[in-house]
N, C-alpha and C. Protein backbone atom coordinates (compact mmCIF):
# COMPACT_ATOMS: atom_id res chain seq x y z
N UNK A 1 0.84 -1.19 0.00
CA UNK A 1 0.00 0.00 0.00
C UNK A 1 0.87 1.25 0.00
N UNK A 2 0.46 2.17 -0.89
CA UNK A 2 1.29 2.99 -0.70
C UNK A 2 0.45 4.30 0.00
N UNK A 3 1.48 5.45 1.42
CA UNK A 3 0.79 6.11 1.54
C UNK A 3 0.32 7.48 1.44
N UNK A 4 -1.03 7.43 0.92
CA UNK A 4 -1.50 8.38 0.28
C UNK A 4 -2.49 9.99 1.64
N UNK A 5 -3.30 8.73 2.42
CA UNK A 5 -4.21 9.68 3.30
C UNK A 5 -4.24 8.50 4.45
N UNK A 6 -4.25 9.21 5.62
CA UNK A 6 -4.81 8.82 7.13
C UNK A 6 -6.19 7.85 6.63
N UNK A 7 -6.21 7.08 7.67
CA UNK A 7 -7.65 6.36 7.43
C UNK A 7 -8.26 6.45 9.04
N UNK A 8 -10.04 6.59 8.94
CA UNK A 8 -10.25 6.49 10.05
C UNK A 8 -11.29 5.29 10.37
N UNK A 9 -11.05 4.49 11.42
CA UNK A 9 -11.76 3.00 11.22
C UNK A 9 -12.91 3.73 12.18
N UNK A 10 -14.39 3.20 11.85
CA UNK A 10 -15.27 3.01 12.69
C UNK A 10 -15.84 1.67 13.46
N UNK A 11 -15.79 1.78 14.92
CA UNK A 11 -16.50 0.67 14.83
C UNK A 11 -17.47 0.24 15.63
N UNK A 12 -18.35 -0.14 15.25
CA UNK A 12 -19.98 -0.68 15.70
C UNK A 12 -20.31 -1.84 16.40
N UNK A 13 -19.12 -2.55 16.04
CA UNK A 13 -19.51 -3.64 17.04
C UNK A 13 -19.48 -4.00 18.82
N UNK A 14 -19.94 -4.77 18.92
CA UNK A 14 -19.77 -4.88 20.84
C UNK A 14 -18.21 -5.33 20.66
N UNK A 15 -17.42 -5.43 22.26
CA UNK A 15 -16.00 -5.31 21.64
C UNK A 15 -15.68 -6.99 21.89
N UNK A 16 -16.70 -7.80 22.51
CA UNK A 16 -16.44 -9.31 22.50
C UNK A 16 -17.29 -10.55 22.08
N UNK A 17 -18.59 -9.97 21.18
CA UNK A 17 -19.09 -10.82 21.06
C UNK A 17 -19.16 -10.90 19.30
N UNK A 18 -18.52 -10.03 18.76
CA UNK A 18 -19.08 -9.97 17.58
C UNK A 18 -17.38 -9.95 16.76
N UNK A 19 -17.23 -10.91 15.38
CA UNK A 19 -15.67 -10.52 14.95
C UNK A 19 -15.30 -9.82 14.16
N UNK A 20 -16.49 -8.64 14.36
CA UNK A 20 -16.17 -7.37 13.72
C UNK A 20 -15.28 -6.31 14.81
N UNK A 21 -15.38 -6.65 15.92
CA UNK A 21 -14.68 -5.98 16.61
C UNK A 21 -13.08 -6.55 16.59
N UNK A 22 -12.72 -7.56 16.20
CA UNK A 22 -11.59 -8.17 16.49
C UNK A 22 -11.26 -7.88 14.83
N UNK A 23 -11.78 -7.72 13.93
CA UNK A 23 -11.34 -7.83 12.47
C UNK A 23 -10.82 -6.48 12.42
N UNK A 24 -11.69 -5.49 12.92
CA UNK A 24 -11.32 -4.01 12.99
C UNK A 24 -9.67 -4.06 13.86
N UNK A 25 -9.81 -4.25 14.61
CA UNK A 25 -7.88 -4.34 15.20
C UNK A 25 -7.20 -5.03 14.46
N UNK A 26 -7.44 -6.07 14.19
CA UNK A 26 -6.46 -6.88 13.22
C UNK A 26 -6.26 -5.97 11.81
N UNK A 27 -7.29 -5.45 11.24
CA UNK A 27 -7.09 -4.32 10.07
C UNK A 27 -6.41 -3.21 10.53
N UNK A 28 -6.39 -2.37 11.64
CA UNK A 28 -5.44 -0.98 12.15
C UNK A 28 -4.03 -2.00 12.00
N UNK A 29 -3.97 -2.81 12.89
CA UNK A 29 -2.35 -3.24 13.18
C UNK A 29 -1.60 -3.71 11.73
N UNK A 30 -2.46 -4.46 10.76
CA UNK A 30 -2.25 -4.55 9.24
C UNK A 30 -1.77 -3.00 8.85
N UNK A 31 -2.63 -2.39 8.99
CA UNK A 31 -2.07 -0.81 8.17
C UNK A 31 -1.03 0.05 9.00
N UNK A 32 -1.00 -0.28 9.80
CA UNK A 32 0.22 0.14 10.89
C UNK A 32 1.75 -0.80 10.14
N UNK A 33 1.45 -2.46 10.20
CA UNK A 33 2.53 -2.52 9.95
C UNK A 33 2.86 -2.42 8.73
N UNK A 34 2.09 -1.98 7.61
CA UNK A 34 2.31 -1.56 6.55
C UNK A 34 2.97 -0.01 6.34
N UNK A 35 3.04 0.40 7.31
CA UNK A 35 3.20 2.27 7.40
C UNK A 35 2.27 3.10 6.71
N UNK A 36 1.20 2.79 7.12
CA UNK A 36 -0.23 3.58 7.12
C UNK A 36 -0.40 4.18 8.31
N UNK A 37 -1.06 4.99 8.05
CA UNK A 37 -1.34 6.09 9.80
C UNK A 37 -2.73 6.01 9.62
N UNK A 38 -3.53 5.98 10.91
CA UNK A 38 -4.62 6.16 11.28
C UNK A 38 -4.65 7.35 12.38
N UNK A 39 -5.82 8.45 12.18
CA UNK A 39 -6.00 9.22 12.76
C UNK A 39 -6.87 9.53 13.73
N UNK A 40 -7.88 8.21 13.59
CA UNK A 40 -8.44 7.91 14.72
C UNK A 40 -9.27 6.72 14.68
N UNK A 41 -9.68 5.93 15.90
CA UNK A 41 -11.14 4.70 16.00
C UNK A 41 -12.19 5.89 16.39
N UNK A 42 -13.74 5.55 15.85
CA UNK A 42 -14.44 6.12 16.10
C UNK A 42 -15.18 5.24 16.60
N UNK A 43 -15.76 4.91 17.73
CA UNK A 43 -16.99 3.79 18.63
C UNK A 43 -17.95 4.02 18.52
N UNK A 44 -18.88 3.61 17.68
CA UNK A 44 -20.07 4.31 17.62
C UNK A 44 -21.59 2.97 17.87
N UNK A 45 -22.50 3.75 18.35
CA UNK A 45 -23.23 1.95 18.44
C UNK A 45 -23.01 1.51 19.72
N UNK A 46 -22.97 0.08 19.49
CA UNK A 46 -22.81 -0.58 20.87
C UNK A 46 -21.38 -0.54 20.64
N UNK A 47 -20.74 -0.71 19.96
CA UNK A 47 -19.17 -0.05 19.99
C UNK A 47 -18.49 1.02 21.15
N UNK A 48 -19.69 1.78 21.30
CA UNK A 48 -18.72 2.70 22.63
C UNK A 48 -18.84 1.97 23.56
N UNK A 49 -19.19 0.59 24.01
CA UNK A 49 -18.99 -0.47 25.25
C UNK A 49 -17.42 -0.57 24.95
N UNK A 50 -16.61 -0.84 24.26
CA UNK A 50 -15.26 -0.70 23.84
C UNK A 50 -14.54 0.36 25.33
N UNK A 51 -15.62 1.47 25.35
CA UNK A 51 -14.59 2.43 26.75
C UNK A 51 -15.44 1.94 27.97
N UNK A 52 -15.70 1.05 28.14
CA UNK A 52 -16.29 1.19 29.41
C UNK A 52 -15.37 0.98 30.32
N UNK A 53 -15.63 1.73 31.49
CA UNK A 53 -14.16 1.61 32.02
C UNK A 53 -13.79 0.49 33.21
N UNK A 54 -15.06 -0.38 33.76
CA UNK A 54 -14.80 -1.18 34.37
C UNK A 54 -14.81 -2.59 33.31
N UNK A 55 -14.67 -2.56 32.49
CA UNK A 55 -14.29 -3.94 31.20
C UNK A 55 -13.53 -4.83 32.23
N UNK A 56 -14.06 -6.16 31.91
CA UNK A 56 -13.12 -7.22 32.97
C UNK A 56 -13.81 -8.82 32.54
N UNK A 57 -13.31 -8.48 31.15
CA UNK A 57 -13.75 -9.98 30.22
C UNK A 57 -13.06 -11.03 30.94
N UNK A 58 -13.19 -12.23 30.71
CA UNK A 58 -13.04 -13.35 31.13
C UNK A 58 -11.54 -14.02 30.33
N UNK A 59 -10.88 -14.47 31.53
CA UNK A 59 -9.32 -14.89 31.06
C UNK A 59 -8.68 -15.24 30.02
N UNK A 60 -9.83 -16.21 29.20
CA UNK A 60 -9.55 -16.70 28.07
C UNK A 60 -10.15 -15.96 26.69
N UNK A 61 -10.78 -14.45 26.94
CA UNK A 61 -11.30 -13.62 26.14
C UNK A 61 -10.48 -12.67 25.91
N UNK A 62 -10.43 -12.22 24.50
CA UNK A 62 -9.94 -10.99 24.07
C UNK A 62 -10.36 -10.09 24.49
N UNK A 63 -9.17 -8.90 25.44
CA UNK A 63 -10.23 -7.90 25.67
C UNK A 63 -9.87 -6.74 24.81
N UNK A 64 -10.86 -6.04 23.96
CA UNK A 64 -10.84 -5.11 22.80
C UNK A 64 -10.53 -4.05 23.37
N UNK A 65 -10.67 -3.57 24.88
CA UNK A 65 -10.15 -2.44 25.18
C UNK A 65 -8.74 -1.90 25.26
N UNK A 66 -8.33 -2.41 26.48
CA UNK A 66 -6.64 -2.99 26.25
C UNK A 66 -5.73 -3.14 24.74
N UNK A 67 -6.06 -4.11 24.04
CA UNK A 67 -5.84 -3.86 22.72
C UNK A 67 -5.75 -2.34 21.85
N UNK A 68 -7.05 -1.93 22.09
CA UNK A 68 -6.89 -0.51 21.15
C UNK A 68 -5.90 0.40 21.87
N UNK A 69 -6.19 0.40 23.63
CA UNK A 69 -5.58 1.18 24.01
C UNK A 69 -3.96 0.95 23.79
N UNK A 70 -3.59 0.08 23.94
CA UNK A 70 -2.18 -0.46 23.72
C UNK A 70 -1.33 -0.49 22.27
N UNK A 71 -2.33 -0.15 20.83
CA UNK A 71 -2.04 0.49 20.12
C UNK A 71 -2.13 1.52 19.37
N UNK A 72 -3.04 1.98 20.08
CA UNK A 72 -3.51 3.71 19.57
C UNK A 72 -2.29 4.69 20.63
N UNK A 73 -2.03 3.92 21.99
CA UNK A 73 -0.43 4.77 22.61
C UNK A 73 0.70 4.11 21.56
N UNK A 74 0.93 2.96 21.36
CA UNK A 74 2.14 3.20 20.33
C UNK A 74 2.24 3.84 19.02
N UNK A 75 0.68 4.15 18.23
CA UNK A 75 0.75 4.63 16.65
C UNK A 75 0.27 5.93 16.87
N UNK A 76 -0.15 6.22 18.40
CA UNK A 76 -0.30 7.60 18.47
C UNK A 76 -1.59 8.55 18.16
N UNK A 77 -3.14 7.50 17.72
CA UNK A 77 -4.05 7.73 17.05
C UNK A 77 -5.22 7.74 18.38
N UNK A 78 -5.66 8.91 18.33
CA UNK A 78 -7.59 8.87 18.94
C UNK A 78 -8.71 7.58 19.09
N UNK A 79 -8.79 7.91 20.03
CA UNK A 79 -9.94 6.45 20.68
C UNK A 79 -11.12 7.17 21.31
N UNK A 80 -11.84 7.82 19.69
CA UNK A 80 -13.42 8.54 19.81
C UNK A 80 -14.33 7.80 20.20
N UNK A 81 -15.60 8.03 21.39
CA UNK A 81 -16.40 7.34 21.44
C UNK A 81 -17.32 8.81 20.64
N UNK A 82 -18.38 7.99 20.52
CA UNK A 82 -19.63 8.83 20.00
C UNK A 82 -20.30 9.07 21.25
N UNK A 83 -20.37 10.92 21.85
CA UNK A 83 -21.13 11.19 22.72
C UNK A 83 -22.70 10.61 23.01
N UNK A 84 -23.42 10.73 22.14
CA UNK A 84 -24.94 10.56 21.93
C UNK A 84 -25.01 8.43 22.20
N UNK A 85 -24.09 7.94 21.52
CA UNK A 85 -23.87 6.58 21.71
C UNK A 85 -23.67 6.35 22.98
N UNK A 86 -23.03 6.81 23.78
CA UNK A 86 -22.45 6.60 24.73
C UNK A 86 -23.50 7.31 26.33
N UNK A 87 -24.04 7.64 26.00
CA UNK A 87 -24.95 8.78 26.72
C UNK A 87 -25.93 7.05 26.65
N UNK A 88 -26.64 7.02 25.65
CA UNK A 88 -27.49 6.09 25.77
C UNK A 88 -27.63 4.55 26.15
N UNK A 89 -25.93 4.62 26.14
CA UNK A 89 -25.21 3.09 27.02
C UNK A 89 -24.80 3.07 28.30
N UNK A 90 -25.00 4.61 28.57
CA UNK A 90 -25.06 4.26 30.28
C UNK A 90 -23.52 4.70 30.75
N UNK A 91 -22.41 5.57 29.99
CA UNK A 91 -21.30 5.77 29.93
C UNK A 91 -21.19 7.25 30.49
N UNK A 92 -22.35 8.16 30.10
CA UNK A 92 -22.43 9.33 30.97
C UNK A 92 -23.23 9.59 31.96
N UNK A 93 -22.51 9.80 33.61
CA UNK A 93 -23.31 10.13 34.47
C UNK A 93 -23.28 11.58 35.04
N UNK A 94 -24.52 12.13 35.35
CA UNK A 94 -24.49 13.84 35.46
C UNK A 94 -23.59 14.26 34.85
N UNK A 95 -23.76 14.14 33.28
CA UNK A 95 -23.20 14.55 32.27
C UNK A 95 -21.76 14.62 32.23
N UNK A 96 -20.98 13.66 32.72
CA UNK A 96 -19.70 12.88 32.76
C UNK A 96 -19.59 12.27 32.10
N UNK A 97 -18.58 12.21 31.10
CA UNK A 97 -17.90 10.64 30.70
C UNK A 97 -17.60 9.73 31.65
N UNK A 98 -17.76 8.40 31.58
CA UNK A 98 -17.24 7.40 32.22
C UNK A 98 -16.70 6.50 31.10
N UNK A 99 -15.59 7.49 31.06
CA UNK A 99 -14.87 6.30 29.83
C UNK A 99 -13.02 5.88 30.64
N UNK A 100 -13.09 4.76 30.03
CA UNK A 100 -11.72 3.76 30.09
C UNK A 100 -10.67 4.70 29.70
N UNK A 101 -9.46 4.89 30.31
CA UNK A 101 -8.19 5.76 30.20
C UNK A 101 -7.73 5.35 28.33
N UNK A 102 -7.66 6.43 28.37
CA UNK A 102 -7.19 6.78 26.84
C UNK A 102 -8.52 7.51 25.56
N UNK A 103 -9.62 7.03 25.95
CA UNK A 103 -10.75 7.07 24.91
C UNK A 103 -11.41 8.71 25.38
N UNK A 104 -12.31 9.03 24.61
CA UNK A 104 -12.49 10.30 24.37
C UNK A 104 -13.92 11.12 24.00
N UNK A 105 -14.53 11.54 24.23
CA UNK A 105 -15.63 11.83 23.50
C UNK A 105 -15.84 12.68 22.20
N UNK A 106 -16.45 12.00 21.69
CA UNK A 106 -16.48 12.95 19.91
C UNK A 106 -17.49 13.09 19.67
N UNK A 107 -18.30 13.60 18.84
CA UNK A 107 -19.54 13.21 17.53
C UNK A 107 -19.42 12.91 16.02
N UNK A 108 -20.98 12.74 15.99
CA UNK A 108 -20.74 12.76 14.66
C UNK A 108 -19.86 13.90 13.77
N UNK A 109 -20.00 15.05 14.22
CA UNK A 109 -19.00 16.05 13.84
C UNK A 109 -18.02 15.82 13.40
N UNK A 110 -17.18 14.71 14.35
CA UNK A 110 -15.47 15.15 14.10
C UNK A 110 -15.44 13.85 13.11
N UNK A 111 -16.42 12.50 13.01
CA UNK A 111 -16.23 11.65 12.34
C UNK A 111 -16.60 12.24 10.60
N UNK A 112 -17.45 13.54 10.45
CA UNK A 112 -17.54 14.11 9.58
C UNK A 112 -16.12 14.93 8.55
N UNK A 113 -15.50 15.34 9.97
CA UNK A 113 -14.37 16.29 9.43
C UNK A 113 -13.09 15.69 9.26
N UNK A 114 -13.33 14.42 9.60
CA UNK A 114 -12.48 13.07 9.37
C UNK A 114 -12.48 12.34 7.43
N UNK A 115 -13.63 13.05 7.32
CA UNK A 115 -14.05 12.31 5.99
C UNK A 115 -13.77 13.59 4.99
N UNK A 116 -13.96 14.82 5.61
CA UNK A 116 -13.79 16.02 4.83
C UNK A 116 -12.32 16.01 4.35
N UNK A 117 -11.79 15.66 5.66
CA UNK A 117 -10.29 15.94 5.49
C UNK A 117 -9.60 14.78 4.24
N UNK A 118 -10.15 13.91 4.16
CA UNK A 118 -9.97 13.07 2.82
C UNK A 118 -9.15 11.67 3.91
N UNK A 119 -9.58 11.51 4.68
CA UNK A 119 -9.29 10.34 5.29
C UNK A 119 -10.26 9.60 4.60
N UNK A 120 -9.24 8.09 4.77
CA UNK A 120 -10.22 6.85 3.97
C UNK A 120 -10.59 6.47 5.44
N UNK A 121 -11.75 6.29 5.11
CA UNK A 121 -12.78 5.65 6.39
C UNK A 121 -13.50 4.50 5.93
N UNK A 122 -13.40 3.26 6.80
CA UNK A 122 -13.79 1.93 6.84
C UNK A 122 -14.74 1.78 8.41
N UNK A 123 -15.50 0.74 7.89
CA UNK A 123 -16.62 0.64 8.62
C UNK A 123 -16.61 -0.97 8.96
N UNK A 124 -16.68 -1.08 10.67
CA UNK A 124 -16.58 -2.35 11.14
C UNK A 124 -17.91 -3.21 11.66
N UNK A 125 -18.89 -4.02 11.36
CA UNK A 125 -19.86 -3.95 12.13
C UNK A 125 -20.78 -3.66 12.05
């Protein structure tokens, strides 16, 4: 691949039951080790369960949080949840985030100005 533009992955899926959530990491770390940059994950859906911040999957489960977080600090890329998503999953209390260290709140907005900016955007889920 040669590189041309940032890509920004979205993703929709729950972060352990579905292998759209696990296909979506396995695709960032593909374009990572290809020397592609990503400029951000966007969580949108049941996808913003991805920040929840007490996550505490079971031993022999992948946990999708950990993961993103552990390569969005080495490639340096945003871990957006979708405010309105996340509001309705039970992630904001008295209008708090309760999100998992590293992740962030966004909207549809910035996933807009993500696409303006000529990022290739892929959809997980």
């Amino acid at each position: 691949m040669t590189k041309t533009s940032a890509f920004t992955l979205v993703v929709k899926a729950l972060p352990n039951q579905r292998q759209a959530a696990k296909t979506a990491w396995r695709f960032a770390s593909a374009l990572l080790n290809n020397g592609q940059t990503i400029s951000s994950v966007f969580f949108y859906g049941e996808g913003v369960l991805t920040a929840l911040p007490y996550a505490d999957p079971a031993e022999n489960e992948w946990h999708a949080q950990v993961a993103w977080q552990t390569l969005a600090e080495q490639a340096g890329f945003a871990l957006q949840v979708c405010a309105t998503a996340a509001q309705r999953h039970g992630l904001v209390k008295d209008e708090q985030p309760q999100l998992a260290p590293g992740f962030e709140m966004a909207s549809l907005v910035d996933l807009t100005q993500a696409e303006l900016a000529g990022n290739k955007v892929v959809y997980f889920g």
